[in-house]
C-alpha atoms as a PDB file:
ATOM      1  CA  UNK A   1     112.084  71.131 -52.057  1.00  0.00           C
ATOM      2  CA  UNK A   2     115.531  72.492 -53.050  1.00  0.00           C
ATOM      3  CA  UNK A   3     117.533  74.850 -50.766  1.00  0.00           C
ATOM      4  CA  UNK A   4     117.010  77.465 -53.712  1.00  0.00           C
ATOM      5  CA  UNK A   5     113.192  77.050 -52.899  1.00  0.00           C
ATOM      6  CA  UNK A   6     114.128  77.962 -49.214  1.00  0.00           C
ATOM      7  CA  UNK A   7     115.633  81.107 -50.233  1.00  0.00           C
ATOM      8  CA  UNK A   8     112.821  82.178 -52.224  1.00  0.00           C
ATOM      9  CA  UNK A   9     110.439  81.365 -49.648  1.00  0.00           C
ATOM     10  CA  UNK A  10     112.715  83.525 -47.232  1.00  0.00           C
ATOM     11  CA  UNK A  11     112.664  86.632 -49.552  1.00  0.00           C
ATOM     12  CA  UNK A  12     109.503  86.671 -50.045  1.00  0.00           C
ATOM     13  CA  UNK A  13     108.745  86.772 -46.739  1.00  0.00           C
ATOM     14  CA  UNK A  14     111.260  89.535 -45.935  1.00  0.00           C
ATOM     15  CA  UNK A  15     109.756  91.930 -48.495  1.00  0.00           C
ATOM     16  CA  UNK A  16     106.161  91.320 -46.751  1.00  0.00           C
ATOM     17  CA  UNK A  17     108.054  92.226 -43.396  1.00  0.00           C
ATOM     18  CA  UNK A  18     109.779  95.039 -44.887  1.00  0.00           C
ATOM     19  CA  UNK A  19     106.089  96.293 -46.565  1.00  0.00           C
ATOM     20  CA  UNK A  20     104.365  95.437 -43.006  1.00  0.00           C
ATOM     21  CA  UNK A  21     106.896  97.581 -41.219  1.00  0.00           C
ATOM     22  CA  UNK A  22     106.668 100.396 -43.284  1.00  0.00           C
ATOM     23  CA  UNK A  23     103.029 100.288 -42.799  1.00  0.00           C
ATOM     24  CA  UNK A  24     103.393 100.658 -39.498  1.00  0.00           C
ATOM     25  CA  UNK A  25     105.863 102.991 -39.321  1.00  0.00           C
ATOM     26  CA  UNK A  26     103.323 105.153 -41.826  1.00  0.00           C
ATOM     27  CA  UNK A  27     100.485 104.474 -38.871  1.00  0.00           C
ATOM     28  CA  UNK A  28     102.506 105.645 -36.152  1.00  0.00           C
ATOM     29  CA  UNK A  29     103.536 108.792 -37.855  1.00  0.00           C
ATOM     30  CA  UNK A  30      99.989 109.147 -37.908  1.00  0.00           C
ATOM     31  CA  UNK A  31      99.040 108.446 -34.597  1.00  0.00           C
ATOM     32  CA  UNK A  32     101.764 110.790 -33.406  1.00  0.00           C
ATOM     33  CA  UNK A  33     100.003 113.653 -35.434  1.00  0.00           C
ATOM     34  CA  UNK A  34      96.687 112.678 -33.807  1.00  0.00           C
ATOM     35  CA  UNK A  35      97.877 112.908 -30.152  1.00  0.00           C
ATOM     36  CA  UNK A  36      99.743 116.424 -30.880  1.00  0.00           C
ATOM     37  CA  UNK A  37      96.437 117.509 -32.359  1.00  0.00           C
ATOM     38  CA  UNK A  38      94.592 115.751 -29.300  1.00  0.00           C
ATOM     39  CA  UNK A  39      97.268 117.702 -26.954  1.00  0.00           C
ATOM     40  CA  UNK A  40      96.326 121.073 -28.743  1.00  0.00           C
ATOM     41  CA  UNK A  41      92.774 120.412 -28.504  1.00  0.00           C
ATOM     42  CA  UNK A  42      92.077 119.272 -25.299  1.00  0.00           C
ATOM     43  CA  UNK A  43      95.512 120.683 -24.034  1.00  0.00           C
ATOM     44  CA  UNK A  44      96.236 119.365 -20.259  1.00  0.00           C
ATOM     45  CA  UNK A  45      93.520 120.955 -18.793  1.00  0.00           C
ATOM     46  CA  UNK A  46      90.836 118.389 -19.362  1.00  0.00           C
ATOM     47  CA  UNK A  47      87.220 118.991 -18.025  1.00  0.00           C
ATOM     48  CA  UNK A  48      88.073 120.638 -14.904  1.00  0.00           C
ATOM     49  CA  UNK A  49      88.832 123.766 -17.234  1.00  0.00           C
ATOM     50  CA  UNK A  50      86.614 123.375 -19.798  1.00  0.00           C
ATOM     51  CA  UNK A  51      83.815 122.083 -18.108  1.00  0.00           C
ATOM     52  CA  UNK A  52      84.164 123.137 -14.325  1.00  0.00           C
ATOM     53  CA  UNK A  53      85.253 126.301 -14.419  1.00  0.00           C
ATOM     54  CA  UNK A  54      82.912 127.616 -16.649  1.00  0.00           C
ATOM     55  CA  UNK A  55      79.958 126.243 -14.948  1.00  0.00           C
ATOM     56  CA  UNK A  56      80.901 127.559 -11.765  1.00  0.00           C
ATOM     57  CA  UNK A  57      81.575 130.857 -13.218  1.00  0.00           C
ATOM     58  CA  UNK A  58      78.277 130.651 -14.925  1.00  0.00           C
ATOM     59  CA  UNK A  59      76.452 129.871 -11.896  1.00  0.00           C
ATOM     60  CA  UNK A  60      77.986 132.693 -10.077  1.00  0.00           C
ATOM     61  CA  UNK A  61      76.963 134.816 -12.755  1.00  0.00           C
ATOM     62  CA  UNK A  62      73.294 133.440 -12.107  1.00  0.00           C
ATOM     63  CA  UNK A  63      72.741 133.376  -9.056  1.00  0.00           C
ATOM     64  CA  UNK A  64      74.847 136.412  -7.620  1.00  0.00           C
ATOM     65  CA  UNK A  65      77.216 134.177  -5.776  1.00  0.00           C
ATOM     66  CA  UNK A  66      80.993 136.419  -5.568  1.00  0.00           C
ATOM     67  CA  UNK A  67      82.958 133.193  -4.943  1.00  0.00           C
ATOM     68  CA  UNK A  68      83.526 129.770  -5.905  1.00  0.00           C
ATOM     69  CA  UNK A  69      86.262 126.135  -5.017  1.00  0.00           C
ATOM     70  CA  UNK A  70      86.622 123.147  -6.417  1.00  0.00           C
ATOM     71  CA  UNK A  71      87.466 120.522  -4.293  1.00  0.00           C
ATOM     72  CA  UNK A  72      88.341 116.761  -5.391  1.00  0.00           C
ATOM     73  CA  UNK A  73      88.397 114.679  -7.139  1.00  0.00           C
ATOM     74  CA  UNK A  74      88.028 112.577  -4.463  1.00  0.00           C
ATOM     75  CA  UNK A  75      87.947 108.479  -3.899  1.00  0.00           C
ATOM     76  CA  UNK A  76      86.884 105.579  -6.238  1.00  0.00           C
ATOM     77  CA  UNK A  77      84.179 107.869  -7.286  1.00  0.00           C
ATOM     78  CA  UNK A  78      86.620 110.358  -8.611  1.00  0.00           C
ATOM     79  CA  UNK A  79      84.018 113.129  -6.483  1.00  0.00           C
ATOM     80  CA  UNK A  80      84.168 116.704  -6.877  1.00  0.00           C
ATOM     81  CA  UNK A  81      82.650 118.954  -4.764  1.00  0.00           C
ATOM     82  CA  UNK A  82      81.953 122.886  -6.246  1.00  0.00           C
ATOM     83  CA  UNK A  83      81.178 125.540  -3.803  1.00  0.00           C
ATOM     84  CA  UNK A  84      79.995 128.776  -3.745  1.00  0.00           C
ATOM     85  CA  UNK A  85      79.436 131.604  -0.945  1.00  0.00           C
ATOM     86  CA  UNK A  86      79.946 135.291  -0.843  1.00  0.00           C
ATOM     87  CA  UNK A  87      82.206 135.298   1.319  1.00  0.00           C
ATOM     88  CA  UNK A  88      85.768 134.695   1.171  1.00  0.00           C
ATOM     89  CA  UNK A  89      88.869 136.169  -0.680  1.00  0.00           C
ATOM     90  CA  UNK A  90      90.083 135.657  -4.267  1.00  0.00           C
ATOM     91  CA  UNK A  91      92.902 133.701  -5.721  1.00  0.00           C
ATOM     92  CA  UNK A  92      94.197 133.049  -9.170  1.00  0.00           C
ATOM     93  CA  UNK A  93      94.744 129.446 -10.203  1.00  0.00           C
ATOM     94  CA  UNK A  94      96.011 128.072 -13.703  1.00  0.00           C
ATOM     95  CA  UNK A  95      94.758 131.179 -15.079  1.00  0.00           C
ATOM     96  CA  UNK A  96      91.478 131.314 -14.472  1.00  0.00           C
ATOM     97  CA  UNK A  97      89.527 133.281 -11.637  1.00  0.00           C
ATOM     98  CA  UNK A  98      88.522 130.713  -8.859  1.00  0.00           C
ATOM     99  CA  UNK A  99      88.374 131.641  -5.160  1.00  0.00           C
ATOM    100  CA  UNK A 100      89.506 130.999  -1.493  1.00  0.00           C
ATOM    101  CA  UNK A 101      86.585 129.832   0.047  1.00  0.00           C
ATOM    102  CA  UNK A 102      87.209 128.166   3.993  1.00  0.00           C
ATOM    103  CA  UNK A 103      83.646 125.971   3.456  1.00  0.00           C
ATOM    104  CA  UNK A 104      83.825 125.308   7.738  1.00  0.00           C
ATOM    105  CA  UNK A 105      83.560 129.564   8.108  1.00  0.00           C
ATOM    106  CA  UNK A 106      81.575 130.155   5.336  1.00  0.00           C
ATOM    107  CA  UNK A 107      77.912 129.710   4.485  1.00  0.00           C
ATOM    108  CA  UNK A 108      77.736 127.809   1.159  1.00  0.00           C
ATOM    109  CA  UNK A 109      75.446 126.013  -1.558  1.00  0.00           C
ATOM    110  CA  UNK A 110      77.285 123.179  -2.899  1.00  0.00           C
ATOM    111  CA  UNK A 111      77.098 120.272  -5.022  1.00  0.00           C
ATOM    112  CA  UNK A 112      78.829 116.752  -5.788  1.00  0.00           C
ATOM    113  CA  UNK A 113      79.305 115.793  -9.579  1.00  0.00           C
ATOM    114  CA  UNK A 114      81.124 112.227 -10.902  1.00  0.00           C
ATOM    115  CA  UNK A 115      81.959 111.796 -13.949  1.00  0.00           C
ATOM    116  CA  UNK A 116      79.334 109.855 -15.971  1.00  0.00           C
ATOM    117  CA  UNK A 117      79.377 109.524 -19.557  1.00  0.00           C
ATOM    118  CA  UNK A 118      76.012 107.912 -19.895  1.00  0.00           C
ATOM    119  CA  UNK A 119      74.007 110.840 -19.286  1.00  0.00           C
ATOM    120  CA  UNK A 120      73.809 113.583 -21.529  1.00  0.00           C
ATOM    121  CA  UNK A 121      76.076 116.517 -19.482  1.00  0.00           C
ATOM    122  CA  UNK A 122      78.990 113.799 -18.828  1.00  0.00           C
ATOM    123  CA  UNK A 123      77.907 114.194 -15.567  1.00  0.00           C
ATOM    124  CA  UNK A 124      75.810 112.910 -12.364  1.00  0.00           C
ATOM    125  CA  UNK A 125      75.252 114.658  -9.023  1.00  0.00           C
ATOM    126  CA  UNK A 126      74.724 113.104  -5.921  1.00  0.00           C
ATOM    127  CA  UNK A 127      71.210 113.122  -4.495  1.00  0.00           C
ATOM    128  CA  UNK A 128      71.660 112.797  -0.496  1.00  0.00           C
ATOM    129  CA  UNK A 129      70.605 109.699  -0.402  1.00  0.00           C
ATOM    130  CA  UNK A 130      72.599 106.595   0.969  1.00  0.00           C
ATOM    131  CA  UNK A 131      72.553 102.919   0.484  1.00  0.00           C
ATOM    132  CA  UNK A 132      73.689  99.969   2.603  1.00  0.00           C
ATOM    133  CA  UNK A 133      75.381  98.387  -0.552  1.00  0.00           C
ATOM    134  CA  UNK A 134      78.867  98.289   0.911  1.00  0.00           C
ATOM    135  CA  UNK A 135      79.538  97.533   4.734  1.00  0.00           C
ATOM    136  CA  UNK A 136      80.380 100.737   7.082  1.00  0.00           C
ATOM    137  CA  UNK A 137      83.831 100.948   7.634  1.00  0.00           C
ATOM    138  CA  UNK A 138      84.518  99.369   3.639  1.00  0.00           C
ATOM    139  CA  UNK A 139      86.899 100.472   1.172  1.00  0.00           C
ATOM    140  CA  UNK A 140      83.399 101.354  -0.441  1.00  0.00           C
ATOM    141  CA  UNK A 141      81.505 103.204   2.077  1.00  0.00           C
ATOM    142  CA  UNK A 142      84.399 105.309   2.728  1.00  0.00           C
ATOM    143  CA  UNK A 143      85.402 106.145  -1.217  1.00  0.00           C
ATOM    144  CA  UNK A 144      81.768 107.125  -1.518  1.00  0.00           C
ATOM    145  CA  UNK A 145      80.106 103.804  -2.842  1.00  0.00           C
ATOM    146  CA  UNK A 146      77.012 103.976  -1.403  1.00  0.00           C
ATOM    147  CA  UNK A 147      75.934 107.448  -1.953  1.00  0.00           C
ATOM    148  CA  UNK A 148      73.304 107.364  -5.016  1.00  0.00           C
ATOM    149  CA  UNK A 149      73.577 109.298  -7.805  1.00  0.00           C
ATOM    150  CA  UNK A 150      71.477 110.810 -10.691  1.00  0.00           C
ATOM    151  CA  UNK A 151      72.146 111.988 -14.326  1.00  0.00           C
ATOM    152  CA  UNK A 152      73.350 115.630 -14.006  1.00  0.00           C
ATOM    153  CA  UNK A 153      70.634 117.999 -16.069  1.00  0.00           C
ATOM    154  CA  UNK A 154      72.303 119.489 -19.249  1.00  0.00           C
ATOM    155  CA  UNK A 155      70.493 122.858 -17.951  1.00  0.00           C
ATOM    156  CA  UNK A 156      72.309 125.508 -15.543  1.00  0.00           C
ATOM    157  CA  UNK A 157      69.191 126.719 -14.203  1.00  0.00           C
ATOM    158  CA  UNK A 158      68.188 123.180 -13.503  1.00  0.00           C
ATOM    159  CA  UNK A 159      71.565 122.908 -11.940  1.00  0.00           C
ATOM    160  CA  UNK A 160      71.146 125.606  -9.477  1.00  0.00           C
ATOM    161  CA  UNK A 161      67.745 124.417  -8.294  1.00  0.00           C
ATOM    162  CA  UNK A 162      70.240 121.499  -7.375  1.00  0.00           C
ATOM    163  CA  UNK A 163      72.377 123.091  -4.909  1.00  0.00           C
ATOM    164  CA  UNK A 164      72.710 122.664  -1.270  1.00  0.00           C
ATOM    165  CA  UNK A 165      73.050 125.138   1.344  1.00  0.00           C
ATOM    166  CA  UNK A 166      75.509 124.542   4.391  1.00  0.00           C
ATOM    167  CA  UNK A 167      75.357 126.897   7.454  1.00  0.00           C
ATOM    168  CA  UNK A 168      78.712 127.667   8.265  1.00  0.00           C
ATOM    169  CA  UNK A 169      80.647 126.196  11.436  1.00  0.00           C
ATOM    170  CA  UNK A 170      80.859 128.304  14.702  1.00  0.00           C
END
């Protein structure tokens, strides 16, 4: 092999560099447009306002309740606790109507959602129940590990049938 070979060989692999970079430079031009389309879709809300909100609003609407909180997320399980009572005084937060509910002084029907998307609302609720699968005291048991959870119906109405009441604290 001559020296002249060398260079040829070297060339030729600079213009497949050259062609592989400005493929990639083509992809991430692309990529960028994706994530400012992503940003304008999905904004930096995420589900809490798309998905939260508007449930509990809804289920206000239902069910005749005047306020709502969110609390959480909360722990491993990323928990997140939605209230509602009729009692309690209103507040404005990121632009949509939620309100300032104390959940010790209030009576309230709650419910716990985690994420979940194997079910078909994205969501699961916890049931009550308990298990022992992670020791009292554990990083587990305290982040919520051993509370059992079900598949979160797709239906309000089957929602609300869900919720919890909670005497308030004297």
């Amino acid at each position: 092999m001559e020296f002249k070979d060398l260079l040829k060989n070297d060339e030729k692999a600079k213009a497949i560099l050259k062609k592989e970079r400005e493929t990639i430079s083509k992809l991430e031009k692309k990529l960028e447009w994706h994530k400012k389309r992503e940003s304008k879709l999905w904004g930096n809300s995420g589900p809490f306002e798309t998905i939260l909100i508007p449930l509990c609003k809804e289920i206000c609407k239902r069910k005749g309740f005047k306020y709502f909180e969110i609390y959480g997320p909360f722990g491993m399980c990323c928990e997140t606790s939605l209230y509602f009572s009729n009692e309690g005084k209103e507040k404005n937060w990121r632009d949509s109507r939620m309100n300032d509910i104390d959940i010790c002084k209030v009576d309230t029907w709650s419910i716990q959602l985690t994420y979940n998307n194997n079910t078909e609302s994205g969501y699961q609720y916890w049931t009550g129940e308990v298990t022992n699968r992670y020791p009292k005291g554990s990083i587990g048991e305290l982040n919520g590990e051993n509370n059992v959870y079900a598949p979160l119906p797709a239906d309000i109405d089957e929602i609300i049938k869900l919720l919890r009441f909670s005497k308030a604290f004297e």
